[in-house]
N, C-alpha and C. Protein backbone atom coordinates (compact mmCIF):
# COMPACT_ATOMS: atom_id res chain seq x y z
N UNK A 1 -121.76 -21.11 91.87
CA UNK A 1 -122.94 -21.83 92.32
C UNK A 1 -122.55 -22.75 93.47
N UNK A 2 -123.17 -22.58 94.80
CA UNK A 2 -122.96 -23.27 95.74
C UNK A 2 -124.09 -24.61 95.44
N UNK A 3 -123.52 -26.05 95.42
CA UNK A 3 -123.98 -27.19 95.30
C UNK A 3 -123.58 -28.04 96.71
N UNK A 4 -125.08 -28.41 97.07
CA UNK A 4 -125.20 -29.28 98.24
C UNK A 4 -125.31 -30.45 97.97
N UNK A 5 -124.45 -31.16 98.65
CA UNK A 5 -125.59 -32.89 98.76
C UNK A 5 -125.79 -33.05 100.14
N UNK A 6 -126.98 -33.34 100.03
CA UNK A 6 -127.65 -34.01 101.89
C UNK A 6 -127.60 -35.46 101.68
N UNK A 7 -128.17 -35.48 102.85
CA UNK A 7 -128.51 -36.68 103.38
C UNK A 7 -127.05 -37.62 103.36
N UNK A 8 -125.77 -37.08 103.66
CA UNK A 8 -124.68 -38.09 103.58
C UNK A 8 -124.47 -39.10 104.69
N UNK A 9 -124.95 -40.02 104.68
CA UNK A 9 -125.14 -41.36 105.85
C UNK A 9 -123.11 -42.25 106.08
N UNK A 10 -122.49 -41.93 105.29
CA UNK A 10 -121.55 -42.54 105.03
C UNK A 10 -120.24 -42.27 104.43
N UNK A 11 -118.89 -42.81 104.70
CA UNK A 11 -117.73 -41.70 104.35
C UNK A 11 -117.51 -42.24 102.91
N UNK A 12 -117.91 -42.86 101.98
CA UNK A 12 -117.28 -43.26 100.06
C UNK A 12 -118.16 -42.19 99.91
N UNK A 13 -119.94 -42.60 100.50
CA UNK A 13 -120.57 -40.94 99.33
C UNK A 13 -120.03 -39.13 99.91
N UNK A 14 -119.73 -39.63 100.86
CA UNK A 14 -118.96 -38.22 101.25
C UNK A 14 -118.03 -37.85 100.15
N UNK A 15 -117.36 -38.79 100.36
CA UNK A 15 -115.85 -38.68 99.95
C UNK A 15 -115.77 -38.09 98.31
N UNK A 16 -116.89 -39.09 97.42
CA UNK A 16 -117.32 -38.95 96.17
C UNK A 16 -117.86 -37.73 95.59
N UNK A 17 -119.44 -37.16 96.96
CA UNK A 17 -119.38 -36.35 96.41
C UNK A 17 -117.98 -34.89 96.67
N UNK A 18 -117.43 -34.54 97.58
CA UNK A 18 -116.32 -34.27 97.55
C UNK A 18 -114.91 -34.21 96.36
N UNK A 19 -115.08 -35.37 95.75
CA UNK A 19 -114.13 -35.39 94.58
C UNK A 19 -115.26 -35.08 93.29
N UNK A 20 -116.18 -34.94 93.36
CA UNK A 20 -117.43 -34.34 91.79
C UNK A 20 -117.22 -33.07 91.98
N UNK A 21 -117.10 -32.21 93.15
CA UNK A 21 -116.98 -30.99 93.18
C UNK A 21 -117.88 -30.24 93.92
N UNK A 22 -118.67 -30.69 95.18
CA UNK A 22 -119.34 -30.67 95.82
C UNK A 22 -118.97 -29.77 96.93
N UNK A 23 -119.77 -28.42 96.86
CA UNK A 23 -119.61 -26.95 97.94
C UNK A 23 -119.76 -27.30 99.34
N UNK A 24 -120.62 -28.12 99.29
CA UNK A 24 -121.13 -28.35 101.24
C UNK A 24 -121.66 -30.23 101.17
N UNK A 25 -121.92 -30.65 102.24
CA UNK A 25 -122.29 -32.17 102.60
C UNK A 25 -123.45 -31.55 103.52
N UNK A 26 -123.87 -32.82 103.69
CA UNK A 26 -125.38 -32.28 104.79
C UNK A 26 -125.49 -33.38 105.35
N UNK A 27 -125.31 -33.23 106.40
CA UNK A 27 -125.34 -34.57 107.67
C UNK A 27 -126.86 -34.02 108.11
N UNK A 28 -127.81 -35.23 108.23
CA UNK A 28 -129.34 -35.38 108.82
C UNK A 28 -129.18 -35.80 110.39
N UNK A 29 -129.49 -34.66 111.26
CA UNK A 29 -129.40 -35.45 112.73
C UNK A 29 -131.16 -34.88 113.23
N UNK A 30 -132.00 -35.16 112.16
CA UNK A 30 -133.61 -35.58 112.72
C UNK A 30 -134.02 -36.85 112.84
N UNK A 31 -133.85 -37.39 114.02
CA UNK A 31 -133.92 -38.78 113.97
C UNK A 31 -135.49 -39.92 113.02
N UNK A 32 -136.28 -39.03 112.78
CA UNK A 32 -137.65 -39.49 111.80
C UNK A 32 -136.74 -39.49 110.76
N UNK A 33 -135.60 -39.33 110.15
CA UNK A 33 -135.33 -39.35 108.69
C UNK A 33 -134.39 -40.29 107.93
N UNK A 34 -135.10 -41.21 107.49
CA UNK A 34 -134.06 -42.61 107.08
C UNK A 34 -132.95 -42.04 106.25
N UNK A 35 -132.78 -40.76 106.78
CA UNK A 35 -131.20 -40.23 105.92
C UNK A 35 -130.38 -40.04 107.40
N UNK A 36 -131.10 -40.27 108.78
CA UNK A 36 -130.92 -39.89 109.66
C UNK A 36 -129.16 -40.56 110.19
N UNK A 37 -128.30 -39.40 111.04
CA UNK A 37 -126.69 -40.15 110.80
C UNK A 37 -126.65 -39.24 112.61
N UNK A 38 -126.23 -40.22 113.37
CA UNK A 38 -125.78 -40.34 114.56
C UNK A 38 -124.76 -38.81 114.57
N UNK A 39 -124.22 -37.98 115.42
CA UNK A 39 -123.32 -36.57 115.63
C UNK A 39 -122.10 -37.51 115.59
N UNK A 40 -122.04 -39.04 116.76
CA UNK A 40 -120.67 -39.30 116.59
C UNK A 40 -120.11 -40.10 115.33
N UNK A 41 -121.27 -40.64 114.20
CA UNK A 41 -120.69 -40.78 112.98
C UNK A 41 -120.66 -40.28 111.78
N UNK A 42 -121.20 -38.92 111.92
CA UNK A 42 -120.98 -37.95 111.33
C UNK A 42 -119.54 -37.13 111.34
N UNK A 43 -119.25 -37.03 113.11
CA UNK A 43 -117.83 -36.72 113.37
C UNK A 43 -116.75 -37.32 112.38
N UNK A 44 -116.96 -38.51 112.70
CA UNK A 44 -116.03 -39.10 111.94
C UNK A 44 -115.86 -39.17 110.81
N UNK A 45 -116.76 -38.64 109.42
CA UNK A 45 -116.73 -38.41 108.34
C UNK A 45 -116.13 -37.47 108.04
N UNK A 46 -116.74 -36.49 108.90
CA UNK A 46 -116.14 -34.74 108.92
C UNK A 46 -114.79 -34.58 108.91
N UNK A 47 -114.23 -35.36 109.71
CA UNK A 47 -112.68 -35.10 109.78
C UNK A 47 -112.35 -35.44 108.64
N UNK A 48 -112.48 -36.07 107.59
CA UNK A 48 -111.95 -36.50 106.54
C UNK A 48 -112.33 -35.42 105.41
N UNK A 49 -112.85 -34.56 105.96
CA UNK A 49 -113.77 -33.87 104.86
C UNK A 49 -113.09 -32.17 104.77
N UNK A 50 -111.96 -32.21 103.43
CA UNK A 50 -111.53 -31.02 103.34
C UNK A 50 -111.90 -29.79 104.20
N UNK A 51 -111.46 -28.54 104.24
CA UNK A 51 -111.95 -27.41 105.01
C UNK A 51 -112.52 -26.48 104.10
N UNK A 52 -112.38 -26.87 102.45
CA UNK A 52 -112.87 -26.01 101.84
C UNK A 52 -114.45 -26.50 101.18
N UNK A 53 -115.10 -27.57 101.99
CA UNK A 53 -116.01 -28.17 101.74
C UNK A 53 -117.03 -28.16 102.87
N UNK A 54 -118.05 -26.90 102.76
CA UNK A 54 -118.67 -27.13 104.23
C UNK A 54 -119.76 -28.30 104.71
N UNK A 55 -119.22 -28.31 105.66
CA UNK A 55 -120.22 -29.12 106.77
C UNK A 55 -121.59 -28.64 107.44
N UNK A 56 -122.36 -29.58 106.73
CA UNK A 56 -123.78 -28.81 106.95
C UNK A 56 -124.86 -29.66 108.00
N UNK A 57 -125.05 -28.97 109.29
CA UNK A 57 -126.13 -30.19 110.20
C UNK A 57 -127.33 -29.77 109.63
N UNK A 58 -128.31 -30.72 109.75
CA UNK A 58 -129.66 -30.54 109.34
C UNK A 58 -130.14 -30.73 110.64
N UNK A 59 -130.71 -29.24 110.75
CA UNK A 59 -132.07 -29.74 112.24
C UNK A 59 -133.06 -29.78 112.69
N UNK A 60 -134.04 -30.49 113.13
CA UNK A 60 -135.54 -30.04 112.75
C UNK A 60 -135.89 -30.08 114.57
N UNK A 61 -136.53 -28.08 114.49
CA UNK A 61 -136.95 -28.01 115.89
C UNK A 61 -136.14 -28.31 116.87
N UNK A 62 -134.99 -28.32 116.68
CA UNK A 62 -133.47 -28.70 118.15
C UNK A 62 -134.04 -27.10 119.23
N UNK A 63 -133.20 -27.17 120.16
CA UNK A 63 -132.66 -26.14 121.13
C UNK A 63 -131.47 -25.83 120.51
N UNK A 64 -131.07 -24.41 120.70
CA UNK A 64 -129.94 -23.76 120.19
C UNK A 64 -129.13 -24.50 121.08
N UNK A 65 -129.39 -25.01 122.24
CA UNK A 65 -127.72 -25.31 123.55
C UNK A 65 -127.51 -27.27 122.63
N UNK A 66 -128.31 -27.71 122.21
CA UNK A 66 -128.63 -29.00 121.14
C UNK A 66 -127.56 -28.93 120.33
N UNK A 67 -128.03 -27.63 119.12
CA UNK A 67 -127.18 -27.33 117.95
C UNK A 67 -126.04 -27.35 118.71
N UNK A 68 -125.77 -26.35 119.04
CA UNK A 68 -124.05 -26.07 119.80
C UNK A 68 -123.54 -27.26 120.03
N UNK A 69 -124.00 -28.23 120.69
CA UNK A 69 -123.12 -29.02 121.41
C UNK A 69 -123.09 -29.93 120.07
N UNK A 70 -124.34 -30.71 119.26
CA UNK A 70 -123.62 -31.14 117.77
C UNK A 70 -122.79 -30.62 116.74
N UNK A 71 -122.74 -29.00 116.56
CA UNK A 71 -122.05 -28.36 116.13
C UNK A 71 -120.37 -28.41 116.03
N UNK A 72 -120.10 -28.60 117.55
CA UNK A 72 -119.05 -28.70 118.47
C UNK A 72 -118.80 -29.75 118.08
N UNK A 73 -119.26 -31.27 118.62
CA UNK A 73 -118.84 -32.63 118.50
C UNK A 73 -118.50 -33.09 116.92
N UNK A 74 -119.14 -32.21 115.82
CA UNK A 74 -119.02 -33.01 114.75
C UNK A 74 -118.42 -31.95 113.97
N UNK A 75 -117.69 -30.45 114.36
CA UNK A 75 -117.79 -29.78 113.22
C UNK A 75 -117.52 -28.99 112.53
N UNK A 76 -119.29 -28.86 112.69
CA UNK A 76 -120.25 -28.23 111.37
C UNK A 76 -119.31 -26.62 111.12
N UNK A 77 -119.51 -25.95 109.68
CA UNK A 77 -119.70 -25.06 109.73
C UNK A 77 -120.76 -24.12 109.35
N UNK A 78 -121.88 -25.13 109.35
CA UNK A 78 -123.34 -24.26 109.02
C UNK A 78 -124.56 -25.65 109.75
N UNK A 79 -125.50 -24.38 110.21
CA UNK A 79 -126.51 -25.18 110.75
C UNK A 79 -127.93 -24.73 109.79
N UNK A 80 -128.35 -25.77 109.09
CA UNK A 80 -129.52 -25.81 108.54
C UNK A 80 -130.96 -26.16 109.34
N UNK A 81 -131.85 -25.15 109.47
CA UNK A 81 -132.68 -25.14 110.37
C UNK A 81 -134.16 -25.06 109.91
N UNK A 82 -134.98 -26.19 110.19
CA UNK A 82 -136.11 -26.32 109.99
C UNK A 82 -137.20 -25.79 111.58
N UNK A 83 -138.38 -26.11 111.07
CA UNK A 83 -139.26 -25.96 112.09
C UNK A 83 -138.82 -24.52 113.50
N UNK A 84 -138.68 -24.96 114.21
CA UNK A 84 -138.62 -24.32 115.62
C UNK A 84 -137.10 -24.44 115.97
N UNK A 85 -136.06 -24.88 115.19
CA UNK A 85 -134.45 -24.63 115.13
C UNK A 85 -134.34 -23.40 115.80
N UNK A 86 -133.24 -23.35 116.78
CA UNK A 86 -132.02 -22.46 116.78
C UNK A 86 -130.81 -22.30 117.05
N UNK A 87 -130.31 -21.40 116.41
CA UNK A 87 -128.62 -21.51 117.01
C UNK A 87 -128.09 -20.62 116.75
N UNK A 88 -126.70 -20.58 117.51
CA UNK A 88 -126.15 -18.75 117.55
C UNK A 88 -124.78 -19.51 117.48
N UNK A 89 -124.25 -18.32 117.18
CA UNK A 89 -122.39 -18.82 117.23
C UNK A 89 -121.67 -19.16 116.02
N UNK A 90 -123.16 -19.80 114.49
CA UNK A 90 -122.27 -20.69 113.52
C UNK A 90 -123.55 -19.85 112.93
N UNK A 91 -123.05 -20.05 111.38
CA UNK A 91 -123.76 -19.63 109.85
C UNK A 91 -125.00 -20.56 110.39
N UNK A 92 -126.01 -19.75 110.00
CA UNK A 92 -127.47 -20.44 109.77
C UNK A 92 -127.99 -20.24 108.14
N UNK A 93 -128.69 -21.43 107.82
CA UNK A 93 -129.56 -21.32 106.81
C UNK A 93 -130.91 -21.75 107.23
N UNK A 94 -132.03 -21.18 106.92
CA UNK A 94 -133.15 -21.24 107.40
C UNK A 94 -134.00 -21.88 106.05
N UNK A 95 -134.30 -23.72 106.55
CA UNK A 95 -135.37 -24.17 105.79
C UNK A 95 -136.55 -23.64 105.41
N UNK A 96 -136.89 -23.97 104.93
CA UNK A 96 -139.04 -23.48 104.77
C UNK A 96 -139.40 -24.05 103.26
N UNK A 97 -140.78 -24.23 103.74
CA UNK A 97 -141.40 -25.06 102.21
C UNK A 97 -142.08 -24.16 101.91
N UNK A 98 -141.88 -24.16 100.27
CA UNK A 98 -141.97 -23.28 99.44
C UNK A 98 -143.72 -22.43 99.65
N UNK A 99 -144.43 -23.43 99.98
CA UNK A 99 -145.84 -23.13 99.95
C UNK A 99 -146.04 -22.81 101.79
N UNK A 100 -145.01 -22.32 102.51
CA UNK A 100 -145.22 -21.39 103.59
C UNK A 100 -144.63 -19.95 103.43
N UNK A 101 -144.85 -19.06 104.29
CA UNK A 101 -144.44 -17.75 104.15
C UNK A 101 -142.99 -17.59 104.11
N UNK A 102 -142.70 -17.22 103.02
CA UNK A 102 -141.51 -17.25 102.83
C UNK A 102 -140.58 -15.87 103.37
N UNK A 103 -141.64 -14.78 102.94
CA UNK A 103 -141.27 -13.38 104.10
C UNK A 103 -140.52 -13.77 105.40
N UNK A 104 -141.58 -14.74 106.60
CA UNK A 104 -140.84 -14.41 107.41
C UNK A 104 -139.36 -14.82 107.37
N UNK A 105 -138.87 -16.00 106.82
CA UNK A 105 -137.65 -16.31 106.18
C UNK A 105 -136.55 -15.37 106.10
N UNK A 106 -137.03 -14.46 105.49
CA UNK A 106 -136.32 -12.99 104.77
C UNK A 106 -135.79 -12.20 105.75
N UNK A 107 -136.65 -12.01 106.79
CA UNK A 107 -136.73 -10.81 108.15
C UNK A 107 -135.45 -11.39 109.10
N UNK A 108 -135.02 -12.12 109.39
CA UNK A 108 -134.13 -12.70 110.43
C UNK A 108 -132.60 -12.05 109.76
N UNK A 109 -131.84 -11.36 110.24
CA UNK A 109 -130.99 -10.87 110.09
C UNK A 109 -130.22 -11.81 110.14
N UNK A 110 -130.13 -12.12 111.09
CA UNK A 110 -129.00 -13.93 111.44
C UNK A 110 -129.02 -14.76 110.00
N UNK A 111 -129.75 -15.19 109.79
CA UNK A 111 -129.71 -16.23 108.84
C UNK A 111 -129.25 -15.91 107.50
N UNK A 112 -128.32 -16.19 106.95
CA UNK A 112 -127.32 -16.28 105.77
C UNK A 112 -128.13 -16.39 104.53
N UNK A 113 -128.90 -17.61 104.72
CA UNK A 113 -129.20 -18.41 103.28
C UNK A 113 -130.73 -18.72 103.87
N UNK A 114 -131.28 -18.61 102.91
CA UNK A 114 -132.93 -19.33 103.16
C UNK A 114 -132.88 -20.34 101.82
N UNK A 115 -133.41 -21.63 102.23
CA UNK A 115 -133.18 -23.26 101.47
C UNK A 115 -134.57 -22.87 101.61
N UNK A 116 -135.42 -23.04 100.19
CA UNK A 116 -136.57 -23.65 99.91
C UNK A 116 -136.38 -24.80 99.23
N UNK A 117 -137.22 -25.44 100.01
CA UNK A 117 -137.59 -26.73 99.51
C UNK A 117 -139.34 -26.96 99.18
N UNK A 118 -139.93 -28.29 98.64
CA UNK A 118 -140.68 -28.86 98.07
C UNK A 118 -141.81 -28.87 99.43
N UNK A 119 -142.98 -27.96 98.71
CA UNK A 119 -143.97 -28.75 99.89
C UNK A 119 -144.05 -29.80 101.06
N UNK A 120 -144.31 -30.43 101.57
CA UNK A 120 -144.63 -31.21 102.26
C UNK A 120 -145.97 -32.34 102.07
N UNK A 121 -146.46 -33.49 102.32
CA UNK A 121 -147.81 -33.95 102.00
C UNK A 121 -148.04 -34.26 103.09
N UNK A 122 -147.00 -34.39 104.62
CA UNK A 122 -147.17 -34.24 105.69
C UNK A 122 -146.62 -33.61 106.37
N UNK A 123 -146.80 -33.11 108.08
CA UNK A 123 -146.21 -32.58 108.48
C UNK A 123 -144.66 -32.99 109.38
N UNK A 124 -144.68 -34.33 109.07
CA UNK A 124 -143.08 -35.00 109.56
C UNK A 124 -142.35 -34.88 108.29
N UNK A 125 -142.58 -34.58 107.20
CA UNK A 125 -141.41 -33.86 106.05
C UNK A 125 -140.66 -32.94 106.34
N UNK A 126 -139.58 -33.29 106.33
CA UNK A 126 -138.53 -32.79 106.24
C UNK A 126 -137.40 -32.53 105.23
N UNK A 127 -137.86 -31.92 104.05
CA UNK A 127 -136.86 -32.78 102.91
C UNK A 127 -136.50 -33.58 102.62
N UNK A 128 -136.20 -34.39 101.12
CA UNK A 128 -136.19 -35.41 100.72
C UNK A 128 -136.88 -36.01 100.57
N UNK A 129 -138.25 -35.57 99.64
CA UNK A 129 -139.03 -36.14 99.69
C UNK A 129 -139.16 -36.68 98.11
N UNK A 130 -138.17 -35.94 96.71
CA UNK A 130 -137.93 -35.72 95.64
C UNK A 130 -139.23 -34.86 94.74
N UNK A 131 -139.78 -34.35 95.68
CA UNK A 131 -140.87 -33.69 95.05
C UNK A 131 -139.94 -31.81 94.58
N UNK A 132 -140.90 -31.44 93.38
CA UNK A 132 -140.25 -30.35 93.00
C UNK A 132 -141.11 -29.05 93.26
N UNK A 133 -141.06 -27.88 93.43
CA UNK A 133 -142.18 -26.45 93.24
C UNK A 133 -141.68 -25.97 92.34
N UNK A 134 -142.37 -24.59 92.16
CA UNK A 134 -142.33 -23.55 91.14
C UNK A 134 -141.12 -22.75 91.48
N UNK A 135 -140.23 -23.40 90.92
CA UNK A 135 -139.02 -22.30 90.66
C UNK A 135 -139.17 -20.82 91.15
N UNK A 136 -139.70 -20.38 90.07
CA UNK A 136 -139.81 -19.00 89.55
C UNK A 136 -140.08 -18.10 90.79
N UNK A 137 -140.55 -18.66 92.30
CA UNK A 137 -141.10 -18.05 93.45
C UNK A 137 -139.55 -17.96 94.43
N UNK A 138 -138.58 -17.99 93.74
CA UNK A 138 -137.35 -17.98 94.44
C UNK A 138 -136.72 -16.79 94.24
N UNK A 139 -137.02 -16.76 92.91
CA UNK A 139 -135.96 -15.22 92.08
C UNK A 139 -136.22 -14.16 92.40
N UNK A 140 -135.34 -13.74 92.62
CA UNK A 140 -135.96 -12.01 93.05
C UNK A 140 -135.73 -11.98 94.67
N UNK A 141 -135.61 -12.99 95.17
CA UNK A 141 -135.77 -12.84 96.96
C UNK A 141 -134.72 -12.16 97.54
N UNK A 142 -134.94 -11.04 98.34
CA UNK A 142 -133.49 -10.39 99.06
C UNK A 142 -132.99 -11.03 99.94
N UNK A 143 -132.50 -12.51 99.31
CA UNK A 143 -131.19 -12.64 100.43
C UNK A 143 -130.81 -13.86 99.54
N UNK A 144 -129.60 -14.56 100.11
CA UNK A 144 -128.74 -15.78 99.29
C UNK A 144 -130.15 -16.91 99.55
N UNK A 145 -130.37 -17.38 98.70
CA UNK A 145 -131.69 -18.50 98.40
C UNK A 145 -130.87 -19.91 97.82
N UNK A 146 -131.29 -21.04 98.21
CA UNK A 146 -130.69 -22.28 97.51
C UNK A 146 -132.00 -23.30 97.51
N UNK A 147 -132.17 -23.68 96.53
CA UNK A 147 -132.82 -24.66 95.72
C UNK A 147 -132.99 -25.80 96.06
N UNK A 148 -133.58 -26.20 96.66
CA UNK A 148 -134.21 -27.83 96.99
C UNK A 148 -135.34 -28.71 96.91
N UNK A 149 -135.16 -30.46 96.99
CA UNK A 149 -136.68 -30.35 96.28
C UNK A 149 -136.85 -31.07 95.07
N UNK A 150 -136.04 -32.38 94.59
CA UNK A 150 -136.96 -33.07 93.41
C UNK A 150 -135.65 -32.64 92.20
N UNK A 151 -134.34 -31.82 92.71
CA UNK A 151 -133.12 -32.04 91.57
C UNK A 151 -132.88 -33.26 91.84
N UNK A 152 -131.89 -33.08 90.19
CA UNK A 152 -131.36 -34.18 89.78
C UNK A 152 -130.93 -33.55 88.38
N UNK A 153 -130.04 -34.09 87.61
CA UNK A 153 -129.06 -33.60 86.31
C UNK A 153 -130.23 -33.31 85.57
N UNK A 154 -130.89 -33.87 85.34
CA UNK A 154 -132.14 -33.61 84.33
C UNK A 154 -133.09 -32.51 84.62
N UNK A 155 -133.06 -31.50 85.82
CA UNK A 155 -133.62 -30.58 85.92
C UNK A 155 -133.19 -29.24 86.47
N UNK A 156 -132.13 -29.76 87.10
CA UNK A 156 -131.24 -28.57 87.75
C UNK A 156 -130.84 -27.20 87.08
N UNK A 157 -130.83 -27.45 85.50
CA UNK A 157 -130.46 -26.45 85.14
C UNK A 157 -131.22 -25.51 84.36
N UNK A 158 -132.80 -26.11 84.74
CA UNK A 158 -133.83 -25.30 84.19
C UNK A 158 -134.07 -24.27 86.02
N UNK A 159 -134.19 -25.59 86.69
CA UNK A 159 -133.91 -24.60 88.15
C UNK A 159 -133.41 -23.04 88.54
N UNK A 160 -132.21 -23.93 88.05
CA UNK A 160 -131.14 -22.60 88.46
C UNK A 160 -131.54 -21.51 87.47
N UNK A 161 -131.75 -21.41 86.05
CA UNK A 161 -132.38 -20.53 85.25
C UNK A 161 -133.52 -19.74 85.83
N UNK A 162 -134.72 -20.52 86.21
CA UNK A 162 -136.56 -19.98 86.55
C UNK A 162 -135.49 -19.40 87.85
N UNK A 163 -134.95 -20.09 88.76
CA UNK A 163 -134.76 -19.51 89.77
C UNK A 163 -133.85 -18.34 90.69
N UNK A 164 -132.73 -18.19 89.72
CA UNK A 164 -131.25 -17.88 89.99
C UNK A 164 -131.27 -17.80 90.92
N UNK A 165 -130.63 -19.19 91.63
CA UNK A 165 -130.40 -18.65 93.16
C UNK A 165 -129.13 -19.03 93.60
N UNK A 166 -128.32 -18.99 95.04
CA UNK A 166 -127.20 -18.76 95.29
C UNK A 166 -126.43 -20.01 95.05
N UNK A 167 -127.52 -21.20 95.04
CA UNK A 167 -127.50 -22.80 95.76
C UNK A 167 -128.80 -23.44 95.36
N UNK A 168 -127.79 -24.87 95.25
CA UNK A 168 -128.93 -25.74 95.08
C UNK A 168 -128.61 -27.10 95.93
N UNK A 169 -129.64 -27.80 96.13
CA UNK A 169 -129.43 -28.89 97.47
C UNK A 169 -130.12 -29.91 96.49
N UNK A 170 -129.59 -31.26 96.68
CA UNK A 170 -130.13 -32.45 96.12
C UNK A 170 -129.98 -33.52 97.09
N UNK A 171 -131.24 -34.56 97.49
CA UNK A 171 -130.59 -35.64 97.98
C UNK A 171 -131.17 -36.68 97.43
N UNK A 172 -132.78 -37.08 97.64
CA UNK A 172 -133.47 -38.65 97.23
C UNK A 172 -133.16 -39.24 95.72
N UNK A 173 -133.07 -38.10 95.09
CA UNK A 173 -132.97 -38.13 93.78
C UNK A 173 -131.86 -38.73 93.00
N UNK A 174 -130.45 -38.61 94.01
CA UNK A 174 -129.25 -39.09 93.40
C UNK A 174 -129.01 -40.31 94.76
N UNK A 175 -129.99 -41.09 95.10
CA UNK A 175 -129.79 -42.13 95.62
C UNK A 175 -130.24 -43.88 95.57
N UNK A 176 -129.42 -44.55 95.86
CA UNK A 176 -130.21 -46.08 95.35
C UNK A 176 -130.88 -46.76 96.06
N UNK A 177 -130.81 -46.06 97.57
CA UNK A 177 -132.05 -46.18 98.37
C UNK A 177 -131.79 -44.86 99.91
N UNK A 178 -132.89 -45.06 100.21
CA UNK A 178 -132.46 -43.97 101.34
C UNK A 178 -131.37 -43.91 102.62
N UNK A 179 -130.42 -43.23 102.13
CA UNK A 179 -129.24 -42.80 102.50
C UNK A 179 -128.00 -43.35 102.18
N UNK A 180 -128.14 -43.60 100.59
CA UNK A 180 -126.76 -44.58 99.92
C UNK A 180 -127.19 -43.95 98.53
N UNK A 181 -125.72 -43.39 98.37
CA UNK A 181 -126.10 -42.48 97.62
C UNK A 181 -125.35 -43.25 95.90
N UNK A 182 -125.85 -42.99 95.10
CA UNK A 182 -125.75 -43.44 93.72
C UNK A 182 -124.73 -42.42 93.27
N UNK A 183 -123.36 -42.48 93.21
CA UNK A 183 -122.43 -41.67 92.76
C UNK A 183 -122.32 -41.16 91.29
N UNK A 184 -122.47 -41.70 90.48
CA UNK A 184 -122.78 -41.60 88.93
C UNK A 184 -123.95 -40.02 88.70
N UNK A 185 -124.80 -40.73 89.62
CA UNK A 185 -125.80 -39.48 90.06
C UNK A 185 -125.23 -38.71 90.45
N UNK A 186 -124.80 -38.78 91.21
CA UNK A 186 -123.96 -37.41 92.08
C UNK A 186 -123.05 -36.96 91.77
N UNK A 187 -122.16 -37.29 90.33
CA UNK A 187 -121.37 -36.57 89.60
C UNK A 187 -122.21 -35.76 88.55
N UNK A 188 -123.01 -36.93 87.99
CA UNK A 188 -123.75 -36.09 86.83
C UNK A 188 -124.52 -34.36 87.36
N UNK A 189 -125.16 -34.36 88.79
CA UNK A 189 -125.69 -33.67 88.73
C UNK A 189 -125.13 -32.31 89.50
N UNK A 190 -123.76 -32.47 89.89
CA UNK A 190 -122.72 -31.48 90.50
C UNK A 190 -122.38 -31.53 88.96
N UNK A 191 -122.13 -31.75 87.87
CA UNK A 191 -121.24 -30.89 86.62
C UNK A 191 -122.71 -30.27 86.10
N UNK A 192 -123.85 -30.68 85.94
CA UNK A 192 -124.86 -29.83 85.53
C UNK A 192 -125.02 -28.55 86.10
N UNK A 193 -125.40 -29.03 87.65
CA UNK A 193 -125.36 -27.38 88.12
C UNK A 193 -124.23 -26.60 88.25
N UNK A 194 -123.09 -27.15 88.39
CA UNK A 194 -121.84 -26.01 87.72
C UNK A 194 -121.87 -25.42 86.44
N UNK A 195 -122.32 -25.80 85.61
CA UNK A 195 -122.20 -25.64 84.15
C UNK A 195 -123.49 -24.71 84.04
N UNK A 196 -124.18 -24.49 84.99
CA UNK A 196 -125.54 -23.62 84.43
C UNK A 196 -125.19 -22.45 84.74
């Protein structure tokens, strides 16, 4: 089970989730997102950040020549892509909320992983909003799918069950305010979703 944490603003919750057992980190460079973390202090986390732990940019609507050059400065080895995103050269995972077409998602050969996440109640959402959907609309999808959206230890492993999917992503949920992350949380809920 590949386990994400986003929204990492800082190098202890890096670091932490990193020692819980944590598959990938997710650096936010949409500047609307109070999880939102600068490319050059993200850099600087990254370097500290094993090679067997990927580095994940979050991007909402960039230019592919955008991605590249944050890619480059900080990195990444995967670009997570919302809205009107693109990028060539590095692993893509392609966002989308659960209650949009998830087909077209599917069709892009490029893209690795499709991340559903939680509705929206507006259209500046971008994840992290701790809201949850219907599982069950994940399973079955032809391609690697990861889970986002309102986890946390207490639900993750009904998730991963309704949903079986490749991955699961957590951020508002294991935090004590937006973009400081509550570590206790973030152990509890990396041994849950390992254990499912």
């Amino acid at each position: 089970m590949m386990v994400k944490i986003c929204g990492i603003t800082n190098r202890d919750d890096a670091m932490a989730a990193v020692e819980a057992g944590a598959s990938a980190i997710g650096f936010n460079f949409y500047r609307e997102s109070p999880r939102y973390i600068a490319p050059s202090g993200a850099a600087l986390i990254a370097e500290k950040i094993p090679a067997n732990v990927w580095k994940v940019g979050i991007f909402v609507s960039e230019s592919a020549e955008s991605v590249a050059k944050i890619v480059l400065n900080v990195g990444l080895d995967v670009a997570q892509l919302y809205g009107r995103s693109e990028a060539r050269g590095i692993r893509v995972w392609r966002a989308c909320r659960a209650n949009e077409d998830i087909l077209s998602g599917l069709k892009n050969d490029t893209v690795e992983a499709l991340l559903l996440d939680a509705p929206a109640e507006d259209d500046g959402e971008y994840g992290g909003t701790g809201r949850t959907f219907d599982w069950s609309r994940a399973k079955g999808l032809p391609k690697k799918i990861i889970v986002a959206g309102g986890l946390d230890a207490s639900n993750v492993g009904r998730a991963i069950e309704e949903a079986q999917p490749w991955g699961v992503d957590a951020c508002s949920r294991l935090e004590k305010s937006p973009g400081l992350k509550d570590h206790e949380k973030m152990r509890e809920f990396i041994k849950a979703a390992l254990r499912s």
